[in-house]
Protein backbone atom coordinates (compact mmCIF):
# COMPACT_ATOMS: atom_id res chain seq x y z
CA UNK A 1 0.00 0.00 0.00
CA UNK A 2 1.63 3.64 -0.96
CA UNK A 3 0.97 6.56 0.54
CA UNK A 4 1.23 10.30 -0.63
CA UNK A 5 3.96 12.58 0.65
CA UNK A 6 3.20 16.11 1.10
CA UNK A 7 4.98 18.34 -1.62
CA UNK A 8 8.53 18.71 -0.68
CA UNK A 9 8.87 16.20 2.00
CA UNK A 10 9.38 13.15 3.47
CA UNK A 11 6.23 12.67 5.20
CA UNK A 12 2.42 11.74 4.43
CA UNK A 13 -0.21 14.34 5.84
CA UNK A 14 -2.62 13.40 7.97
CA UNK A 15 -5.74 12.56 5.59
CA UNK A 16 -3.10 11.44 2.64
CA UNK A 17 -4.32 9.46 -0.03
CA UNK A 18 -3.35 5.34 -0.39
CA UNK A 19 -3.36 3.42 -3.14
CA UNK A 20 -1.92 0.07 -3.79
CA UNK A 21 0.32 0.73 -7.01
CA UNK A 22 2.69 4.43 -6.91
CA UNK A 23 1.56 5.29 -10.06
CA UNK A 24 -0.46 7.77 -9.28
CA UNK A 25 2.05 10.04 -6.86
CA UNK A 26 4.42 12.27 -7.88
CA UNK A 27 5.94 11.33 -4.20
CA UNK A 28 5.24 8.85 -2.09
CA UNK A 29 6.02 5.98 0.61
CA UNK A 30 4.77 2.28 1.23
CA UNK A 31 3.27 0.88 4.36
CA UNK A 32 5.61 -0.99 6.18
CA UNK A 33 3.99 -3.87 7.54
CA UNK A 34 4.91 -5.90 11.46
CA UNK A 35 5.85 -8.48 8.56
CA UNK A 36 8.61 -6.10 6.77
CA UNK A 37 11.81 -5.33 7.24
CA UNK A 38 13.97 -2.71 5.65
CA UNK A 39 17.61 -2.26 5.68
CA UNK A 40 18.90 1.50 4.86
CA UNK A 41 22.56 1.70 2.86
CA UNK A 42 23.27 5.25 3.20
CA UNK A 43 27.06 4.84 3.97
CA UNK A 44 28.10 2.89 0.68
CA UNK A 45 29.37 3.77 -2.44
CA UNK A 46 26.30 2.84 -4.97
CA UNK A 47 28.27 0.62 -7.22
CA UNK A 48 29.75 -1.20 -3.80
CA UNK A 49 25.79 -2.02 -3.23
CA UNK A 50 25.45 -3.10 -6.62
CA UNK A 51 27.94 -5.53 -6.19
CA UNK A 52 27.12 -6.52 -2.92
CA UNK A 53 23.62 -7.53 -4.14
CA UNK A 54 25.60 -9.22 -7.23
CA UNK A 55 27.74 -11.02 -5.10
CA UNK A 56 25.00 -12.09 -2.84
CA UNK A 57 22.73 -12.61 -5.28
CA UNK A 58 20.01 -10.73 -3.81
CA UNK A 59 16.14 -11.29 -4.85
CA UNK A 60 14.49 -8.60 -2.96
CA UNK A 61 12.65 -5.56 -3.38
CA UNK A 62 15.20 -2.88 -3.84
CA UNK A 63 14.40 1.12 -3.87
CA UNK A 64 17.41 3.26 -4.92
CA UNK A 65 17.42 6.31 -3.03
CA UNK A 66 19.11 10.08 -3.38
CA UNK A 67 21.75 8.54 -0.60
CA UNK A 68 21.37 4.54 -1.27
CA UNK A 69 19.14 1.86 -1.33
CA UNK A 70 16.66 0.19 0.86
CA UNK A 71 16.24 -3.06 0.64
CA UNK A 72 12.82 -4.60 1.88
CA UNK A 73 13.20 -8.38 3.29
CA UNK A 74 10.16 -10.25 4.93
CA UNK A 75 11.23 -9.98 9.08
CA UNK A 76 12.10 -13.73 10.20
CA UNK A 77 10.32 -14.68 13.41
CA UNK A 78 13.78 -14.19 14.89
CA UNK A 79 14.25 -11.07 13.79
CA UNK A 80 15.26 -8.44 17.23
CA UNK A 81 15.48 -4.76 16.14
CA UNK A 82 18.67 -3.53 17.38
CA UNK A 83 20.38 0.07 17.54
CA UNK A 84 21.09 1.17 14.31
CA UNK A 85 24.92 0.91 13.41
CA UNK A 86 27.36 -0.55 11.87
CA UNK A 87 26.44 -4.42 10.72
CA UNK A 88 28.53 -7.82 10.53
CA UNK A 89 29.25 -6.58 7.14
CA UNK A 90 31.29 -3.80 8.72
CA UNK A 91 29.46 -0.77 7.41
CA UNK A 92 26.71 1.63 8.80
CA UNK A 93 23.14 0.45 8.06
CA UNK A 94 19.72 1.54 9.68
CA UNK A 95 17.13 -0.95 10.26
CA UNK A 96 13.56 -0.33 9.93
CA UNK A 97 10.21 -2.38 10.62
CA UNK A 98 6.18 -1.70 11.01
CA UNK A 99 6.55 -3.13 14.84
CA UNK A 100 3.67 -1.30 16.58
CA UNK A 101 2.09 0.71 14.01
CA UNK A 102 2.96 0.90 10.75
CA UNK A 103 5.70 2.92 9.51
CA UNK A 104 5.92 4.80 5.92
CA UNK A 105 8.86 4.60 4.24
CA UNK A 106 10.18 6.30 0.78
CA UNK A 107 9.55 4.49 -2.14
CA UNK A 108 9.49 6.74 -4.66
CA UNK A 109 12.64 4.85 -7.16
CA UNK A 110 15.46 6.90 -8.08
CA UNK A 111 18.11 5.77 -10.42
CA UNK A 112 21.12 4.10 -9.13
């Protein structure tokens, strides 16, 4: 489900208009759901990404951003939101989920 942003930011207003495809926002974010997960790359080269997702032969939903990429996984029942930080990987990553209510995050695609 997509929501719109208000012009100019990074935020939906409070009676913003949903849809299930983005095609009919200029800007916009998706619902994140207690069943998502996102991981933020903000800290990365974008070609390193690129070839991390090569190399690891990622299959996920993947939404270039201004700074990076998010890339949406479904949350394991495992999954324990930590502190934001750096990851095993050994670079800076923020994690985000729906836990509690849901959360809106950008997914408007840029270009990598």
């Amino acid at each position: 489900m997509f929501v719109e942003y208000v012009p100019g930011t990074k935020h939906a207003g409070t009676k913003a208009d949903r849809s299930e495809t983005m095609d009919a926002f200029t800007d916009c974010g998706m619902l994140l759901t207690n069943e998502d997960v996102v991981i933020d790359i903000d800290h990365l080269p974008k070609d390193s990404i690129k070839a991390m997702i090569s190399e690891f032969g990622l299959k996920t939903r993947t939404i270039w951003t201004d700074r990076g990429v998010h890339l949406w996984f479904k949350k394991p029942a495992w999954f324990v939101r930590r502190k934001d930080g750096i990851c095993r990987l050994g670079f800076e990553i923020d994690q985000q989920t729906g836990i509690g209510d849901d959360e809106i995050i950008k997914a408007q695609a840029l270009q990598p």
